[in-house]
Protein backbone atom coordinates (compact mmCIF):
# COMPACT_ATOMS: atom_id res chain seq x y z
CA UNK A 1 -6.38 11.98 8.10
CA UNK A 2 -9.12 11.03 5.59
CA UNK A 3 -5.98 9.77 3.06
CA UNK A 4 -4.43 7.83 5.69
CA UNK A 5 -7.82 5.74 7.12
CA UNK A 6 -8.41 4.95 3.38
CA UNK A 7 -5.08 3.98 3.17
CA UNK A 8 -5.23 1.60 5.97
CA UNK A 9 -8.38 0.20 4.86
CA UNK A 10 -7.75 -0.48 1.35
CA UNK A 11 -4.23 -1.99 2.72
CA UNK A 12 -5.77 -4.23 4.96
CA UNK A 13 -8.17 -5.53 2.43
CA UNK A 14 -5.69 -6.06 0.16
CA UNK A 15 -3.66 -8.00 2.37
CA UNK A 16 -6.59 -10.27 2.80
CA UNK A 17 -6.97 -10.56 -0.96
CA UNK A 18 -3.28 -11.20 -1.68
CA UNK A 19 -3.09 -13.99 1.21
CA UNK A 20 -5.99 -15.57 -0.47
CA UNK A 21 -4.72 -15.59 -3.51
CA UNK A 22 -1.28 -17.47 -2.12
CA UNK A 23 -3.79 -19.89 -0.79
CA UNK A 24 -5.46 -20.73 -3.68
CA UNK A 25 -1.70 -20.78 -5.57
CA UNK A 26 -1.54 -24.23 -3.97
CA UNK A 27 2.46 -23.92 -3.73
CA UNK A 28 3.17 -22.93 0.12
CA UNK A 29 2.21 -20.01 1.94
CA UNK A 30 3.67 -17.37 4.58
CA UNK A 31 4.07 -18.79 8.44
CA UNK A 32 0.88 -17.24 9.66
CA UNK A 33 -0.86 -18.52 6.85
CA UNK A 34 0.25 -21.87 6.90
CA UNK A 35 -1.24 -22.16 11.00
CA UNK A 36 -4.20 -20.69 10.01
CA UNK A 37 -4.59 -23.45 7.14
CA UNK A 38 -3.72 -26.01 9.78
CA UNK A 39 -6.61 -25.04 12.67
CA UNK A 40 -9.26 -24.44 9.86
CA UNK A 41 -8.30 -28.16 8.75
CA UNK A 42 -8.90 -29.66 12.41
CA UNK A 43 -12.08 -27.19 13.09
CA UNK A 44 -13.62 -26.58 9.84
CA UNK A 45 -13.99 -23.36 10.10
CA UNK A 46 -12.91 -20.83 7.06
CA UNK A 47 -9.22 -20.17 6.75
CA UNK A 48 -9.94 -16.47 6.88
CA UNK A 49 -11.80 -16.11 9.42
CA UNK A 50 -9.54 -18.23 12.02
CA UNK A 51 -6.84 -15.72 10.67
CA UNK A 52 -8.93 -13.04 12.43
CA UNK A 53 -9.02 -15.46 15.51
CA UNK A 54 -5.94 -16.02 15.55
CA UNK A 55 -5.18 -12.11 15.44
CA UNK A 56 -7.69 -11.63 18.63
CA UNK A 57 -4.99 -14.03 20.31
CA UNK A 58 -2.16 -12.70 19.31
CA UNK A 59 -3.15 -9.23 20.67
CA UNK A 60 -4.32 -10.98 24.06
CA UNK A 61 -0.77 -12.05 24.49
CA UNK A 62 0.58 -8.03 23.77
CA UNK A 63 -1.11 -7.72 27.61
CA UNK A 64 2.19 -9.64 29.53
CA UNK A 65 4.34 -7.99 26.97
CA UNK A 66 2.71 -4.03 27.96
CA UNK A 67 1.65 -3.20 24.39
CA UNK A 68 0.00 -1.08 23.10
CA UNK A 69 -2.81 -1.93 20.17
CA UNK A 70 -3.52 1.46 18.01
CA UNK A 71 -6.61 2.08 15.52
CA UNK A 72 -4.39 0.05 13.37
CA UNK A 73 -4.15 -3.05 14.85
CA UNK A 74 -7.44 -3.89 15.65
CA UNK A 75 -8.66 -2.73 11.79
CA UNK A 76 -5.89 -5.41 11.01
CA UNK A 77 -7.78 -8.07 13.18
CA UNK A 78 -11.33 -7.05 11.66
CA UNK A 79 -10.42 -6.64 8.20
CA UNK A 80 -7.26 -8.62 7.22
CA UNK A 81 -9.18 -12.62 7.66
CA UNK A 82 -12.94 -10.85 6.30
CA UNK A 83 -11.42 -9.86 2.93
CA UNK A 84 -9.45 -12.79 2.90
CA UNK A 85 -12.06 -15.24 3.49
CA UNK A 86 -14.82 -13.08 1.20
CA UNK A 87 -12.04 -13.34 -1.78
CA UNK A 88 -11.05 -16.92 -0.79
CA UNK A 89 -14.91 -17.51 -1.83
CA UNK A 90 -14.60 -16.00 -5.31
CA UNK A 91 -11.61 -17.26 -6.28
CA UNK A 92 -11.03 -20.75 -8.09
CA UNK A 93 -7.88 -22.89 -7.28
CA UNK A 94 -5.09 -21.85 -9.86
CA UNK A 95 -4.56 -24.50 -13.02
CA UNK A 96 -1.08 -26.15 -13.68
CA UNK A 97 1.91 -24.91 -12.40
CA UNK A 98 2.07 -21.69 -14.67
CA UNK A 99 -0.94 -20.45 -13.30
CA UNK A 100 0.21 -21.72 -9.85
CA UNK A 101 3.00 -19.77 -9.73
CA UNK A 102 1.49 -16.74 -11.39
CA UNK A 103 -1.00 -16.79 -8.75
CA UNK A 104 1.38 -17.27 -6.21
CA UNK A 105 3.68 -14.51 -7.23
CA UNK A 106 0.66 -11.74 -8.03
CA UNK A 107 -0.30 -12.70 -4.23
CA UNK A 108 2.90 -12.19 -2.78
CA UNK A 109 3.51 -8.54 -4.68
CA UNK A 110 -0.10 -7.85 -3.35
CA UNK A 111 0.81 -8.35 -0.18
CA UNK A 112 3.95 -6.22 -0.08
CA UNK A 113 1.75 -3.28 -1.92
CA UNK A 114 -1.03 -3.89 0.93
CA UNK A 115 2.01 -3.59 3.40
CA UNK A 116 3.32 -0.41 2.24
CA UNK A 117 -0.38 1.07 2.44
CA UNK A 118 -1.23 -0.21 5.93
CA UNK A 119 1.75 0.27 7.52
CA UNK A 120 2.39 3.79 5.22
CA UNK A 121 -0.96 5.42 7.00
CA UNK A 122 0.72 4.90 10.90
CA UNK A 123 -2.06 3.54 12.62
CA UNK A 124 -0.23 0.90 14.72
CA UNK A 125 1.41 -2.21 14.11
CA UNK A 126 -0.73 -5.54 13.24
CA UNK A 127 -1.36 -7.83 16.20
CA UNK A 128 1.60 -10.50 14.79
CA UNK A 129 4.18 -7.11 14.24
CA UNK A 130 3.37 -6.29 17.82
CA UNK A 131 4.48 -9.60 19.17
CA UNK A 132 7.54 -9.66 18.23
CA UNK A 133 8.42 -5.74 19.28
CA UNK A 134 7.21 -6.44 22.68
CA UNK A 135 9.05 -9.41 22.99
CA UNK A 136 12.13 -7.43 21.53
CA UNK A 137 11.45 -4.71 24.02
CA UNK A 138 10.31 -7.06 27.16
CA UNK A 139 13.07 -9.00 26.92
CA UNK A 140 15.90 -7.62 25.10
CA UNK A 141 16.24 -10.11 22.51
CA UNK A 142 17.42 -8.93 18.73
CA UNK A 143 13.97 -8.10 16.26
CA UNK A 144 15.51 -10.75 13.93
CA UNK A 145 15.34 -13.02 16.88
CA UNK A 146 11.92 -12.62 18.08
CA UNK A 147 11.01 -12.60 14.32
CA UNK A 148 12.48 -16.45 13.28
CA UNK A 149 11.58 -17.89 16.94
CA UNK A 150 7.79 -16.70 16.70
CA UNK A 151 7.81 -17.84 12.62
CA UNK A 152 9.38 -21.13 12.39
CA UNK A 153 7.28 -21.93 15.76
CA UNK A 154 4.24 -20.93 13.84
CA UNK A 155 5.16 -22.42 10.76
CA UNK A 156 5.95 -25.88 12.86
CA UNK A 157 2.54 -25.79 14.21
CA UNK A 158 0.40 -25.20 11.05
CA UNK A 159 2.56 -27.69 9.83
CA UNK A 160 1.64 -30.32 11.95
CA UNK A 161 -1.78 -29.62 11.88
CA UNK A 162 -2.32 -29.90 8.25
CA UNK A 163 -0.80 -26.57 6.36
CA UNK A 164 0.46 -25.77 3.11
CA UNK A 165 4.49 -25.51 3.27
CA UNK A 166 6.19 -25.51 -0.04
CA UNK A 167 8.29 -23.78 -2.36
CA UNK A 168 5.83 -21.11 -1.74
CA UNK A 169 6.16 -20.63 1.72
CA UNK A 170 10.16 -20.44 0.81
CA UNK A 171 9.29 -17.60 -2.03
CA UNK A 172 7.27 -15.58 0.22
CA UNK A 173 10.48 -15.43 2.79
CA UNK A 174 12.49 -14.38 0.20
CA UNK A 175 10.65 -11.80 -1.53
CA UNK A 176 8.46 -10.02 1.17
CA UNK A 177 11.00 -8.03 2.58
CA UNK A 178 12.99 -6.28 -0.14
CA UNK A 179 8.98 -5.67 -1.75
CA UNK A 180 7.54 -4.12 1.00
CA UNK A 181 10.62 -2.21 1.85
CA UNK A 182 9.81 -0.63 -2.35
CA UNK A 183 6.06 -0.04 -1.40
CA UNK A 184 6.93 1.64 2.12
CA UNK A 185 9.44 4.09 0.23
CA UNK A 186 6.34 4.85 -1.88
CA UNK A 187 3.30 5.01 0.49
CA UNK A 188 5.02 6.43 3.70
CA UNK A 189 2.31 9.08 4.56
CA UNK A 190 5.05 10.71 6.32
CA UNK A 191 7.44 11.34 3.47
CA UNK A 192 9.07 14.70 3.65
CA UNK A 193 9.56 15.29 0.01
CA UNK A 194 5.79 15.17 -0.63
CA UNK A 195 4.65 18.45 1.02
CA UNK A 196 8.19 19.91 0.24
CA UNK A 197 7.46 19.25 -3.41
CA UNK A 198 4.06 21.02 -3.55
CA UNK A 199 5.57 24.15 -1.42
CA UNK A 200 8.40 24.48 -3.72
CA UNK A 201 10.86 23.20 -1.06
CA UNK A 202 11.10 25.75 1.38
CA UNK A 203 12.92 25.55 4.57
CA UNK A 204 9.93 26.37 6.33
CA UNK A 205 7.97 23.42 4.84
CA UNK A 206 10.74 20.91 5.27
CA UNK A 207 10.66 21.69 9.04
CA UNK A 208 6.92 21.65 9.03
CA UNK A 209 6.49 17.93 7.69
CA UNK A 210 9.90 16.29 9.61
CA UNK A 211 8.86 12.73 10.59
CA UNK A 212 8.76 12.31 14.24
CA UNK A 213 11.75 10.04 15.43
């Protein structure tokens, strides 16, 4: 237990960091991102911390849908936009487009490490993750579905309202999903091998560590 809060704490700030560091790439950032760019243009407040507003109302709308939140998701609320902000204040804009796109692409493999560890300790999805289940479970529609419908709507939005959409923003679509799927093989608290390596393998300690389904 004391592996797996560390875990999700140390994910979540990462996640903050690594977001931060796409925004300060200056080259386009992930959907979420790019709306939370957009409202802190029109109310001056701090990018990060309207990411952690924005998470408060993307759990309110899990209530119609009969979800859930876990221990998980409202760390991800609390922590995700604070370390994101705090690093956001630390960190300088990249230079040229070497450093852009260095920047960029250390943000983006941040993020799928920070994935892996937050969603590796099983604490509960993150308020956005949640959205789309429930709508996938609410209404019946295919996870893809619910995923591209609640992105690109997002992505319009922040768009409109002043966000950074680039070549970026097309990177981080690309390579988020075959990255974190890497990290989750490695930081899956629930991966049988590990105790079945330390026991020697035994039947009995196979059975023992099984992942619920």
């Amino acid at each position: 237990m004391t592996r797996r809060i560390l875990q999700l704490v140390v994910g979540l700030a990462l996640y903050g960091a690594g977001c931060a560091l796409t925004v300060r790439a200056g080259l386009g950032v992930d959907p979420w991102t790019v709306l939370a760019e957009g409202m802190s243009a029109l109310t001056g407040v701090g990018v990060g911390w309207v990411t952690n507003i924005i998470g408060l109302a993307v759990l309110a709308a899990w209530i119609p849908l009969r979800q859930r939140p876990g221990i998980g998701t409202i760390a991800n609320i609390l922590l995700v936009g604070t370390s994101m902000q705090l690093t956001l204040g630390a960190l300088p804009l990249a230079q040229g487009l070497v450093g852009q796109g260095a920047m960029l692409l250390a943000g983006i493999v941040m993020v799928a490490i920070a994935s892996g560890l937050y969603i590796g300790a099983r604490f509960g999805p993150g308020p956005r993750d949640g959205l789309m289940t429930g709508l996938h479970t609410r209404f019946g529609w295919p996870i893809w579905a619910c995923r591209a419908g609640v992105e690109l709507s997002v992505l319009a939005l922040g768009w409109s309202l002043g966000g950074t959409v680039g070549v970026g923003t097309v990177l981080f679509a690309v390579l988020i999903g075959p990255l974190v799927h890497v990290a989750l093989r490695a930081l899956d608290t629930r991966r049988p091998w590990r105790t079945a390596g330390r026991s020697g393998g035994s039947d009995r300690s196979r059975r023992r560590i099984a992942p619920v389904r």
